[in-house]
C-alpha atoms as a PDB file:
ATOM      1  CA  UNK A   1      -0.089  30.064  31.288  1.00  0.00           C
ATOM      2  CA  UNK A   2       0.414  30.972  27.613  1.00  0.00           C
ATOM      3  CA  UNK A   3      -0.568  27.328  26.784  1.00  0.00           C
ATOM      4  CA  UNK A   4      -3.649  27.231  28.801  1.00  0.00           C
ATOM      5  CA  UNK A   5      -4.824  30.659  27.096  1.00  0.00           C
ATOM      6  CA  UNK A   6      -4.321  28.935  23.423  1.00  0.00           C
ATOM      7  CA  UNK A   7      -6.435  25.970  24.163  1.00  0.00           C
ATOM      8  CA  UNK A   8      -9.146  28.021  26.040  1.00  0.00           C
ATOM      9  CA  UNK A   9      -9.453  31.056  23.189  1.00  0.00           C
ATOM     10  CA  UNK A  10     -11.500  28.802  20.562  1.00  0.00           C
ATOM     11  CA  UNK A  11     -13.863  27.593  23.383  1.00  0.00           C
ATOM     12  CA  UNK A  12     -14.688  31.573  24.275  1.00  0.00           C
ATOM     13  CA  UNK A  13     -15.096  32.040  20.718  1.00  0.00           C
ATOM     14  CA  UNK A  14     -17.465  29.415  20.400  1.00  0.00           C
ATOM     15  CA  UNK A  15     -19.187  30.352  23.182  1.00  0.00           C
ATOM     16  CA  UNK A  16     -19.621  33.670  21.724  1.00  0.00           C
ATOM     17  CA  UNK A  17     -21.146  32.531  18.398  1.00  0.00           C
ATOM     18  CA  UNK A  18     -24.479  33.567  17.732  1.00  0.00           C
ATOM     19  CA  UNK A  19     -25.790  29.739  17.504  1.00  0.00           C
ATOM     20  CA  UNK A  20     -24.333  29.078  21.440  1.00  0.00           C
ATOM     21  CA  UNK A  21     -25.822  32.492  22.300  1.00  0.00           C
ATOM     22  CA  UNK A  22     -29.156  31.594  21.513  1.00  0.00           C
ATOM     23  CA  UNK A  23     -29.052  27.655  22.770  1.00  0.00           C
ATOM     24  CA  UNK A  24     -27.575  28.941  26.381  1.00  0.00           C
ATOM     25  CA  UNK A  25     -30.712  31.526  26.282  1.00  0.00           C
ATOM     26  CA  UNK A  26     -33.212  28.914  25.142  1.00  0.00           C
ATOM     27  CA  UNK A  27     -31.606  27.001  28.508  1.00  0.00           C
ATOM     28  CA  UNK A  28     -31.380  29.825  30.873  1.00  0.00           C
ATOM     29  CA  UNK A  29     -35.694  30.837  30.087  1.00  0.00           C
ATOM     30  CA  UNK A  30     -36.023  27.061  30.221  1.00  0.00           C
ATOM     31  CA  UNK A  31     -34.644  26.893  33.782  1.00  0.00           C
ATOM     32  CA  UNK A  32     -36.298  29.850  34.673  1.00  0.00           C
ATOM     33  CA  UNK A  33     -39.309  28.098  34.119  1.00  0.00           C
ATOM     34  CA  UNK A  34     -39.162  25.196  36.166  1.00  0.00           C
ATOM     35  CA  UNK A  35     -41.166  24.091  37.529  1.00  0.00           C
ATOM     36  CA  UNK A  36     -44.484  25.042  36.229  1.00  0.00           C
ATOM     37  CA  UNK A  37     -47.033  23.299  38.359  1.00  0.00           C
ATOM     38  CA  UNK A  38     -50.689  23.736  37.446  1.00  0.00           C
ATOM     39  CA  UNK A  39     -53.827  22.938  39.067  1.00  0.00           C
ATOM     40  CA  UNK A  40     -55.894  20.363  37.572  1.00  0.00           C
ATOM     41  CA  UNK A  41     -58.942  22.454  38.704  1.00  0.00           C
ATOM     42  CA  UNK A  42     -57.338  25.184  36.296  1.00  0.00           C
ATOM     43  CA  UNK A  43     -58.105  23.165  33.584  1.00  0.00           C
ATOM     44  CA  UNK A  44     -62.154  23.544  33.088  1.00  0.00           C
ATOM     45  CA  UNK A  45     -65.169  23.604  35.592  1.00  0.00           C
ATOM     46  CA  UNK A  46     -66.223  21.208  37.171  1.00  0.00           C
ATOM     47  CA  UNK A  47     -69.983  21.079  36.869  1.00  0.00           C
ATOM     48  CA  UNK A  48     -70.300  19.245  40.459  1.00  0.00           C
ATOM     49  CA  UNK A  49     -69.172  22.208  41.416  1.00  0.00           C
ATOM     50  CA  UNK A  50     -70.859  24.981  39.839  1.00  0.00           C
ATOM     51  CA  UNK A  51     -73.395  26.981  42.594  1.00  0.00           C
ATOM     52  CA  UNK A  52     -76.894  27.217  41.528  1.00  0.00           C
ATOM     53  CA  UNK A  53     -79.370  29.796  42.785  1.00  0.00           C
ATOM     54  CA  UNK A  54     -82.143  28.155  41.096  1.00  0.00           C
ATOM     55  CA  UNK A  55     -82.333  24.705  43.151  1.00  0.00           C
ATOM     56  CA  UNK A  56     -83.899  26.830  45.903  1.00  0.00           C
ATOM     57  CA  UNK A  57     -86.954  28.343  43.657  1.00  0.00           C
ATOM     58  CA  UNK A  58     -88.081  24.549  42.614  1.00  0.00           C
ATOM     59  CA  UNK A  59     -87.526  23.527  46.482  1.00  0.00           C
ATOM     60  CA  UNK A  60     -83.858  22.158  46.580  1.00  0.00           C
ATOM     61  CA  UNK A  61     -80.791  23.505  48.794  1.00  0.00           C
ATOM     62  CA  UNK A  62     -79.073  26.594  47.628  1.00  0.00           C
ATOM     63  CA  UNK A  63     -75.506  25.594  47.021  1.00  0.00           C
ATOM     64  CA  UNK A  64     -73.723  23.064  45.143  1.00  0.00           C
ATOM     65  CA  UNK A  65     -76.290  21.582  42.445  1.00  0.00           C
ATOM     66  CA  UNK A  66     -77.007  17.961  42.801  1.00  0.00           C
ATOM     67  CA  UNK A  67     -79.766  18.096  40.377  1.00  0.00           C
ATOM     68  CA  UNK A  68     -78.556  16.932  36.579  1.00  0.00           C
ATOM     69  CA  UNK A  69     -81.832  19.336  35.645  1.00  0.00           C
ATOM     70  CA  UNK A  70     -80.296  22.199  37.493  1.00  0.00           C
ATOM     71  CA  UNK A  71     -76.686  21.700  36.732  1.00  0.00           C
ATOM     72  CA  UNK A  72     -76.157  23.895  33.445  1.00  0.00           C
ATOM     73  CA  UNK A  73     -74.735  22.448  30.257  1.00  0.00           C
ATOM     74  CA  UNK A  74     -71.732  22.869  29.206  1.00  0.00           C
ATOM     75  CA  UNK A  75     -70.373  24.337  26.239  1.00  0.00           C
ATOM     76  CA  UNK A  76     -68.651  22.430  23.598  1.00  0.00           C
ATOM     77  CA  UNK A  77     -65.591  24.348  22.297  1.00  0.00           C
ATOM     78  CA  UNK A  78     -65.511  23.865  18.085  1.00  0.00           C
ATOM     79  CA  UNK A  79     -61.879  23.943  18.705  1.00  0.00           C
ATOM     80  CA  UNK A  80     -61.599  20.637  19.939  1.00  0.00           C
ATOM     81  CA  UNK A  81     -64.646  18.907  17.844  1.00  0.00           C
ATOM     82  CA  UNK A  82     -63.371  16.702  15.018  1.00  0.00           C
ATOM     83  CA  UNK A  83     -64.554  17.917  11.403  1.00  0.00           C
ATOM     84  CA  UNK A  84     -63.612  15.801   8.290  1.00  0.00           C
ATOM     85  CA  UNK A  85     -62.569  19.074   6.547  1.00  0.00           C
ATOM     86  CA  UNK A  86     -60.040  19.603   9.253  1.00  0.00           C
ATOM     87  CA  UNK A  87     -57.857  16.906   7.055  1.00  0.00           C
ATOM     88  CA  UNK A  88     -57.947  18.116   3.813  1.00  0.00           C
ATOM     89  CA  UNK A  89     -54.478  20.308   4.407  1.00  0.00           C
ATOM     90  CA  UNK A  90     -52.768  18.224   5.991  1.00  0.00           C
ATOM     91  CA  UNK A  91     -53.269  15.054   4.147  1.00  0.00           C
ATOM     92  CA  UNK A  92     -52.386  17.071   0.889  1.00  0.00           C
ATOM     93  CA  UNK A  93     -49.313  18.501   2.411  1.00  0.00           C
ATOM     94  CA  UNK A  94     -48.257  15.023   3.635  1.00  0.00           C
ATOM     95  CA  UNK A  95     -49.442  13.240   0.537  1.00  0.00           C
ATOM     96  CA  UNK A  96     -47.743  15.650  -1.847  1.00  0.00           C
ATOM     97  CA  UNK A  97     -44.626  15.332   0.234  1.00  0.00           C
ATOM     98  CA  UNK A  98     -44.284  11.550   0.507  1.00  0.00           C
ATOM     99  CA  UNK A  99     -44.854  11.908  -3.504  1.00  0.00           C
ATOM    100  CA  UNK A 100     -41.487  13.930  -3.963  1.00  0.00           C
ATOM    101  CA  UNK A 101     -39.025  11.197  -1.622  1.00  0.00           C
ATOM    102  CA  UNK A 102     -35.874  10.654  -3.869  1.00  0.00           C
ATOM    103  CA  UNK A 103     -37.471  12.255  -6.857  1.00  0.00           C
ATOM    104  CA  UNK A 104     -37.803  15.826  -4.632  1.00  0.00           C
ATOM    105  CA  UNK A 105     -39.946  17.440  -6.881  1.00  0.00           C
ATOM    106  CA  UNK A 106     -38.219  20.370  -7.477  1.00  0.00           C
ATOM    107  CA  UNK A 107     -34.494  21.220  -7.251  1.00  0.00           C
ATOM    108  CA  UNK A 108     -33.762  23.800  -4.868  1.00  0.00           C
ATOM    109  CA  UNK A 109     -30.394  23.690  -4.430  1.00  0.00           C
ATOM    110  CA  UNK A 110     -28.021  26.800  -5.306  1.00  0.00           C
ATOM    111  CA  UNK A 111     -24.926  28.483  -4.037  1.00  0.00           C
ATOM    112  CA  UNK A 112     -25.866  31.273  -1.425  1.00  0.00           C
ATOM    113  CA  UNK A 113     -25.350  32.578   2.020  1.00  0.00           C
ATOM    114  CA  UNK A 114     -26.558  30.132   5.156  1.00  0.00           C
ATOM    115  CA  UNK A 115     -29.253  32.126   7.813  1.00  0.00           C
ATOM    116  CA  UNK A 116     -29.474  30.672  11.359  1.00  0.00           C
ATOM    117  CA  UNK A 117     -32.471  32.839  12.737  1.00  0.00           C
ATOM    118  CA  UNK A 118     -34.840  30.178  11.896  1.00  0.00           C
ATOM    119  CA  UNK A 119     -33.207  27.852  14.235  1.00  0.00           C
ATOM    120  CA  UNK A 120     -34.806  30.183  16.546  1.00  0.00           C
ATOM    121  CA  UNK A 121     -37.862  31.352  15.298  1.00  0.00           C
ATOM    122  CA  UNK A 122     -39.059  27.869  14.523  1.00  0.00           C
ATOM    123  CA  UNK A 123     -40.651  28.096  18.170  1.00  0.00           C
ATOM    124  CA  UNK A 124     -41.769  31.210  18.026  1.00  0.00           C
ATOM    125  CA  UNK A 125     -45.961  30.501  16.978  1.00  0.00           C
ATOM    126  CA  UNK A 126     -45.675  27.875  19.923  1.00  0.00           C
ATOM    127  CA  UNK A 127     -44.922  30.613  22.489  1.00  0.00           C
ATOM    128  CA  UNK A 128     -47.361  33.465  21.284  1.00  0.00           C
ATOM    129  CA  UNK A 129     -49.347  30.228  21.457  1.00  0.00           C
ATOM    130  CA  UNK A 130     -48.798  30.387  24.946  1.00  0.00           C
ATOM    131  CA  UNK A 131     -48.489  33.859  26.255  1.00  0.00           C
ATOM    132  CA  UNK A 132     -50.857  35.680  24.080  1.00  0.00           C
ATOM    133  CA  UNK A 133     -53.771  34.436  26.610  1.00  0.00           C
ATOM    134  CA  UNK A 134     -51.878  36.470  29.512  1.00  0.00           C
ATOM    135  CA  UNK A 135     -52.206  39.655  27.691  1.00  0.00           C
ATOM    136  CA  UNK A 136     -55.784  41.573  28.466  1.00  0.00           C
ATOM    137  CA  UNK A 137     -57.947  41.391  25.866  1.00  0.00           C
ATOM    138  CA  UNK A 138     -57.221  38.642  24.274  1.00  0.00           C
ATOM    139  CA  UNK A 139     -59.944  36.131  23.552  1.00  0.00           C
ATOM    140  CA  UNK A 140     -59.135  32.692  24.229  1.00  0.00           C
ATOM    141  CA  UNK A 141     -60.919  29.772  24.286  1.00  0.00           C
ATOM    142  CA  UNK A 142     -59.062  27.632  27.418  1.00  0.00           C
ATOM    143  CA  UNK A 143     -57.346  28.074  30.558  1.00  0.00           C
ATOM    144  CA  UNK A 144     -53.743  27.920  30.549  1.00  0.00           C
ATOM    145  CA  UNK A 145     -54.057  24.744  32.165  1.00  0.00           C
ATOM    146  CA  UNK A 146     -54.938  23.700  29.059  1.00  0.00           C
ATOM    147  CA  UNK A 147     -52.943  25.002  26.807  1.00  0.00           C
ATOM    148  CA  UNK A 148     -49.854  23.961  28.328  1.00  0.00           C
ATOM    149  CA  UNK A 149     -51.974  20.168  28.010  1.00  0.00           C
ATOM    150  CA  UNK A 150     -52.503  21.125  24.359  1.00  0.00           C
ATOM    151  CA  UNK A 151     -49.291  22.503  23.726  1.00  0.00           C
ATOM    152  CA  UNK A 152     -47.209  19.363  25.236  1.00  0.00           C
ATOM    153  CA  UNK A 153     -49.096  16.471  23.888  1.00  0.00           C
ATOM    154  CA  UNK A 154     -48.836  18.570  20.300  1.00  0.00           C
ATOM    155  CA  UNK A 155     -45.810  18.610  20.821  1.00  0.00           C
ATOM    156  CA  UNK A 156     -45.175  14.726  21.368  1.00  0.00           C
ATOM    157  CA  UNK A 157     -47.175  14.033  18.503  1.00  0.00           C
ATOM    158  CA  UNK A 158     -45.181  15.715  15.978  1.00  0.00           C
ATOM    159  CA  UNK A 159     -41.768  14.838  17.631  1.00  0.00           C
ATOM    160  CA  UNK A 160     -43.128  11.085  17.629  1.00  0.00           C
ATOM    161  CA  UNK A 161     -44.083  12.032  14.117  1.00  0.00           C
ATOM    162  CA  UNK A 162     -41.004  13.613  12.230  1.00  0.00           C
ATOM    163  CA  UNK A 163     -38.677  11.423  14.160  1.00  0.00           C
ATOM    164  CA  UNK A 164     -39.878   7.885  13.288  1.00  0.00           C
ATOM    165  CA  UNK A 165     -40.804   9.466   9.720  1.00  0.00           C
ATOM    166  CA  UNK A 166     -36.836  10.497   9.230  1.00  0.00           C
ATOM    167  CA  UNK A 167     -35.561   6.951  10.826  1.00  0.00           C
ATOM    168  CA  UNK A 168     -37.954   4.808   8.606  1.00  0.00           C
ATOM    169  CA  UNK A 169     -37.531   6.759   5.370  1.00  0.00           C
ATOM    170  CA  UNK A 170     -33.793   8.093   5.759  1.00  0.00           C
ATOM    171  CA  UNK A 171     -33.626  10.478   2.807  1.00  0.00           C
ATOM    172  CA  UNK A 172     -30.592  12.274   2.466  1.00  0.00           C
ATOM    173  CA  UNK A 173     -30.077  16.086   3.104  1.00  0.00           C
ATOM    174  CA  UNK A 174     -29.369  18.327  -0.029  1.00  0.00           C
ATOM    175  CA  UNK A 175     -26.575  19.691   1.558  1.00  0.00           C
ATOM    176  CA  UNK A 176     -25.165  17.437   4.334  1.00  0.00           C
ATOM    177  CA  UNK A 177     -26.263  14.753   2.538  1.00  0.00           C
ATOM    178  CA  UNK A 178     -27.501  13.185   6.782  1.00  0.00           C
ATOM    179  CA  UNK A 179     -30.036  10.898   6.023  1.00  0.00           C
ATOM    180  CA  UNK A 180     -32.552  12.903   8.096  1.00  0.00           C
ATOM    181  CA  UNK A 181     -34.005  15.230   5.815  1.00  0.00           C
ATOM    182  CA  UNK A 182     -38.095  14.204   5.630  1.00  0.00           C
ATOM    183  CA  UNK A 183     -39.761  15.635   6.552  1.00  0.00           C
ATOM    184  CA  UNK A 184     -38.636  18.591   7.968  1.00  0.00           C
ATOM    185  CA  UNK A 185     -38.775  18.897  11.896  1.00  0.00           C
ATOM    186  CA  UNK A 186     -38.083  22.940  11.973  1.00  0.00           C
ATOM    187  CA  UNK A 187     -41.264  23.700   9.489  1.00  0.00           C
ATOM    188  CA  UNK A 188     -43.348  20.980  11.196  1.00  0.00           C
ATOM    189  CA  UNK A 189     -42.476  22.738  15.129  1.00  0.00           C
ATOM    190  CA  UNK A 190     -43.619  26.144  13.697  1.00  0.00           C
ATOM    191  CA  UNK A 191     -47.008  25.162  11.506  1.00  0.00           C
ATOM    192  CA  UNK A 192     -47.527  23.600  14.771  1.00  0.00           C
ATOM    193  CA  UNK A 193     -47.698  26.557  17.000  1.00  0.00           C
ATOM    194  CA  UNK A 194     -49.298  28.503  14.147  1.00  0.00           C
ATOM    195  CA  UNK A 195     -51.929  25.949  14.312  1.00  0.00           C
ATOM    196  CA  UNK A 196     -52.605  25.939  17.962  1.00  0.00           C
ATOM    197  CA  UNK A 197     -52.382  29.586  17.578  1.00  0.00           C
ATOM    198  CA  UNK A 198     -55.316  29.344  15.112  1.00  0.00           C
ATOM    199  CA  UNK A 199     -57.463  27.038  16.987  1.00  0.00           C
ATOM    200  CA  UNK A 200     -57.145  29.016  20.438  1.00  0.00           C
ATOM    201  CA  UNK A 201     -57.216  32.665  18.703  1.00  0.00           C
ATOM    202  CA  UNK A 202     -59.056  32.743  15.912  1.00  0.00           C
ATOM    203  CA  UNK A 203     -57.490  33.419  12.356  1.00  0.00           C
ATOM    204  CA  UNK A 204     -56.698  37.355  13.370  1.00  0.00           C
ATOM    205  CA  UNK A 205     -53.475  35.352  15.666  1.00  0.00           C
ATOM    206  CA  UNK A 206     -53.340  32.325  13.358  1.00  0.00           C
ATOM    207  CA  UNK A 207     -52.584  34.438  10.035  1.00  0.00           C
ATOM    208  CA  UNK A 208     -49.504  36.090  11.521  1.00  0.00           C
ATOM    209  CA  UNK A 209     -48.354  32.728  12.911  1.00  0.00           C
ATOM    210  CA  UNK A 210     -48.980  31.025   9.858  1.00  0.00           C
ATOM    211  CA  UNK A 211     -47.052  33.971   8.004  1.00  0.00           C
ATOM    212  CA  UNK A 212     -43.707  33.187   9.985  1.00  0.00           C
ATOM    213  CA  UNK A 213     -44.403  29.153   9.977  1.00  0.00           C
ATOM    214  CA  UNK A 214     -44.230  29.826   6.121  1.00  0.00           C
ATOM    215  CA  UNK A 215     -40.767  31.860   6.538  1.00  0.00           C
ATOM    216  CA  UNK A 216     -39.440  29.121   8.618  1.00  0.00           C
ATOM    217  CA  UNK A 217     -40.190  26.107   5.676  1.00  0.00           C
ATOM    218  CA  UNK A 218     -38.700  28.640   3.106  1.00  0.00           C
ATOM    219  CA  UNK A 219     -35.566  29.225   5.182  1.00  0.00           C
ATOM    220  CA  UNK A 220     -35.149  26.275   5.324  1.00  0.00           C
ATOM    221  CA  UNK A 221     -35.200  25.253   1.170  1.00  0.00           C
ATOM    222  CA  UNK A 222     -32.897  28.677   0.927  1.00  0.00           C
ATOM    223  CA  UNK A 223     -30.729  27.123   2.964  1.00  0.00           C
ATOM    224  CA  UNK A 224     -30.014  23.941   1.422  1.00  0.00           C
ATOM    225  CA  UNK A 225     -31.188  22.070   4.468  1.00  0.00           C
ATOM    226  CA  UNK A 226     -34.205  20.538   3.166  1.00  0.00           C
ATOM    227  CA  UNK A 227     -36.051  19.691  -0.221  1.00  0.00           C
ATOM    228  CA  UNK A 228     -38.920  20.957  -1.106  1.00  0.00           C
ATOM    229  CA  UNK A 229     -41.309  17.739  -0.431  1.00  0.00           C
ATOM    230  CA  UNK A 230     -39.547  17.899   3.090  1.00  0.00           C
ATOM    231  CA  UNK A 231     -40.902  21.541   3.893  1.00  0.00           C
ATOM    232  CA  UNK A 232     -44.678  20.489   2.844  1.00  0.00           C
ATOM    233  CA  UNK A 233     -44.939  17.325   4.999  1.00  0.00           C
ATOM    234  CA  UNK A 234     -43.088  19.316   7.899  1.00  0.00           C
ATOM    235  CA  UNK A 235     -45.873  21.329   7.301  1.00  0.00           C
ATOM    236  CA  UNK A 236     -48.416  19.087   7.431  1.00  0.00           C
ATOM    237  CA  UNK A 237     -47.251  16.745  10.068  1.00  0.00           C
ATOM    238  CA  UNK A 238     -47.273  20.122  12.242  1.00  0.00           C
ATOM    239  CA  UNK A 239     -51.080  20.965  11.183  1.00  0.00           C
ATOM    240  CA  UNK A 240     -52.464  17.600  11.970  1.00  0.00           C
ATOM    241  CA  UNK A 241     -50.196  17.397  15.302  1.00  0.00           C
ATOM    242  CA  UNK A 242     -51.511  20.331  16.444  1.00  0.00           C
ATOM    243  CA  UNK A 243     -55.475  19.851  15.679  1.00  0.00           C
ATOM    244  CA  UNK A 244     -54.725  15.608  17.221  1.00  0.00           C
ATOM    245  CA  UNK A 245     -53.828  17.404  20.493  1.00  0.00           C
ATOM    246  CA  UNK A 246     -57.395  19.214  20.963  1.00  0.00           C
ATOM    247  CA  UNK A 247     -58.938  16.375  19.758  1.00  0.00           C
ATOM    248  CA  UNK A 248     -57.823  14.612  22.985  1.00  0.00           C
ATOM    249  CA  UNK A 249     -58.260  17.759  25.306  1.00  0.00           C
ATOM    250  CA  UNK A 250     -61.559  16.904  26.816  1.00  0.00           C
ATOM    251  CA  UNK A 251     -60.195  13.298  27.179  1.00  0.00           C
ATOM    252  CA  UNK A 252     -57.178  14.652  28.852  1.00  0.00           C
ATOM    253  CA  UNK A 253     -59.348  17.047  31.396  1.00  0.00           C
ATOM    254  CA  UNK A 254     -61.865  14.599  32.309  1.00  0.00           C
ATOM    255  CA  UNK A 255     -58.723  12.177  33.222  1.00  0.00           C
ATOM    256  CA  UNK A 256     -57.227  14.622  35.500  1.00  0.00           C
ATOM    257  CA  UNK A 257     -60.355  15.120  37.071  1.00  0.00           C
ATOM    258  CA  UNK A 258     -61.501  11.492  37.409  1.00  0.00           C
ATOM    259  CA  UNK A 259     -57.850  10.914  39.066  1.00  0.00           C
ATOM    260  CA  UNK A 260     -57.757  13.590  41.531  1.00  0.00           C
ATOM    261  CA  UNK A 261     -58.195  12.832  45.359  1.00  0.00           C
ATOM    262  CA  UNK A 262     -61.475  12.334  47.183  1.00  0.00           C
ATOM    263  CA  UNK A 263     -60.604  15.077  49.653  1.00  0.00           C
ATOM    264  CA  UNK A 264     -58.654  16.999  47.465  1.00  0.00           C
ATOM    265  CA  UNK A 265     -59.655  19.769  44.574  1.00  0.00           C
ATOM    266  CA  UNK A 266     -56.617  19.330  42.976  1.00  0.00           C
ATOM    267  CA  UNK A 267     -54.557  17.012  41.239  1.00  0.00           C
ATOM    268  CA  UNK A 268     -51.198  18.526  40.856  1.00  0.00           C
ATOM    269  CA  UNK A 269     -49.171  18.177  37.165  1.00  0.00           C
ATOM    270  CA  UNK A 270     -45.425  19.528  36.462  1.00  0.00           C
ATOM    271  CA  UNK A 271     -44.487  20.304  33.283  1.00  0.00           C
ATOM    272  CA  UNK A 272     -40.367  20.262  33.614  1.00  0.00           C
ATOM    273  CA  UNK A 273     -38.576  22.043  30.091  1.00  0.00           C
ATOM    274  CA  UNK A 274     -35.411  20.398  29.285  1.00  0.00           C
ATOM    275  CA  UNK A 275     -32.890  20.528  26.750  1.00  0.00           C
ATOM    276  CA  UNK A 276     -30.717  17.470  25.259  1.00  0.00           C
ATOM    277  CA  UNK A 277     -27.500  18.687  24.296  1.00  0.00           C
ATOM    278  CA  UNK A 278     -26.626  15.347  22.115  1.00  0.00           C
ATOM    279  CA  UNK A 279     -29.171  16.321  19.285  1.00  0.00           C
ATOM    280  CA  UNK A 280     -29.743  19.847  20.223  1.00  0.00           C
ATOM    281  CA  UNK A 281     -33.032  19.782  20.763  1.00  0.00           C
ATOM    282  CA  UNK A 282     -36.021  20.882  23.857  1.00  0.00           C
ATOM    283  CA  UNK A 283     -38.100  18.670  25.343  1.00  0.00           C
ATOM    284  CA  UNK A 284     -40.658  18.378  28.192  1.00  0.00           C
ATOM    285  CA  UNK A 285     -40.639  16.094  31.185  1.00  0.00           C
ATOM    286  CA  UNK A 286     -44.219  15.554  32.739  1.00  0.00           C
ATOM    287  CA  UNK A 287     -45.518  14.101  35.779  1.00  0.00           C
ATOM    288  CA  UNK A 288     -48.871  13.852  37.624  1.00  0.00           C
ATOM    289  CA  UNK A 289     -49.656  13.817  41.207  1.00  0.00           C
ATOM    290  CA  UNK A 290     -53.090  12.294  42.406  1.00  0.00           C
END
């Protein structure tokens, strides 16, 4: 008995670290979550679909619009129009960062005390990214339909991103000395939600989420994990991942909608959160139903 209680006290105590606390809540609101199952018709209008009163003043059936002059046109959010100036920051950030590999621009490294929180609140921008739009009053500019769409193929981008980035270029950590150190994956996941933040919000949200996206790439030069040069590509990897992602969103919705059923409104998506142990890292498992 005695025996059994030795080997099991350093497993309870690891269990009870603040780093396992936070992963096994990160798992438990991830579980709690699945599945989340959206409507394709959640996603935008459909302008087949869209009643019109007028088609009966210029001698047409009142009902569901089959004329293209009576259907109304729709609006074009600016979020997801492309505008060359939309490049400038990231393409610095990423420029400026590539520029510093091995030489590192600046030498951050010093003896002082190691914070975890930004482990956490690296992911913090993506979810007021997603929950601010639940709270009344809050202007947004899509469904959250689409912003889950938004959020997840953001999210492969800059995973697809930092990870082939770190494998190709293999620059060593300043403290580790792991050859996974550009750029860095924590800054790029929070300039990410801080940018999605921006485009759905408007800079009164984006500001405050760009304010702790900044925290997070300091946090992580103060803690030795990353050089400088790794912090300002993170950053703009995350930027650029964010505004690709609504790029594509009216590709995206008009695919769901082209693919959904002949008799049937909806075309059914599942979004399933998980969480790989092995590199310690979420994820998102997707399927479509048409």
């Amino acid at each position: 008995m005695k025996k059994t209680f030795s080997h099991s006290q350093p497993l309870v105590s690891e269990m009870l670290s603040s780093t396992a606390i936070v992963r096994a809540v990160c798992c438990i609101f991830l579980l709690l979550s699945v599945p989340l199952s959206l409507s394709a018709t959640d996603f935008s209008e459909s302008a087949d679909s869209i009643a019109c009163t007028d088609c009966a003043a210029t001698g047409g059936t009142s009902g569901v619009c089959v004329s293209a002059a009576c259907r109304p046109t729709p609006e074009v959010s600016s979020s997801t129009t492309f505008r060359p100036q939309q490049l400038i920051f990231p393409s610095a950030a990423i420029a400026v960062g590539c520029a510093g590999i091995r030489s590192h621009l600046i030498d951050t490294r010093g003896t002082r005390q190691k914070h975890t929180f930004d482990n956490t609140l690296q992911y913090l921008p993506t979810a007021a990214y997603v929950g601010l739009g639940f709270i009344p009053g809050v202007k947004h500019e899509h469904k959250i339909g689409s912003r889950m769409m938004a959020g997840v193929t953001a999210f492969a981008i800059m995973t697809a991103l930092c990870q082939g980035t770190k494998r190709l270029v293999r620059e060593p950590r300043p403290d580790t000395g792991a050859k996974t150190s550009f750029p860095s994956g924590h800054t790029a996941t929070a300039f990410m939600g801080a940018e999605l933040c921006r485009l759905e919000y408007g800079w009164g949200y984006g500001a405050a989420a760009y304010a702790v996206a900044a925290g997070i790439g300091a946090m992580r030069i103060y803690n030795n994990r990353h050089w400088c040069n790794d912090v300002l590509a993170g950053a703009g990897v995350g930027v650029l991942s964010a505004q690709a992602a609504y790029w594509l969103l009216p590709l995206e919705e008009r695919l769901f909608k082209r693919r959904s059923k002949p008799t049937s409104t909806r075309a059914d998506m599942m979004l399933v959160p998980t969480y790989d142990s092995s590199v310690q890292a979420p994820g998102v498992a997707f399927a479509l139903s048409f």
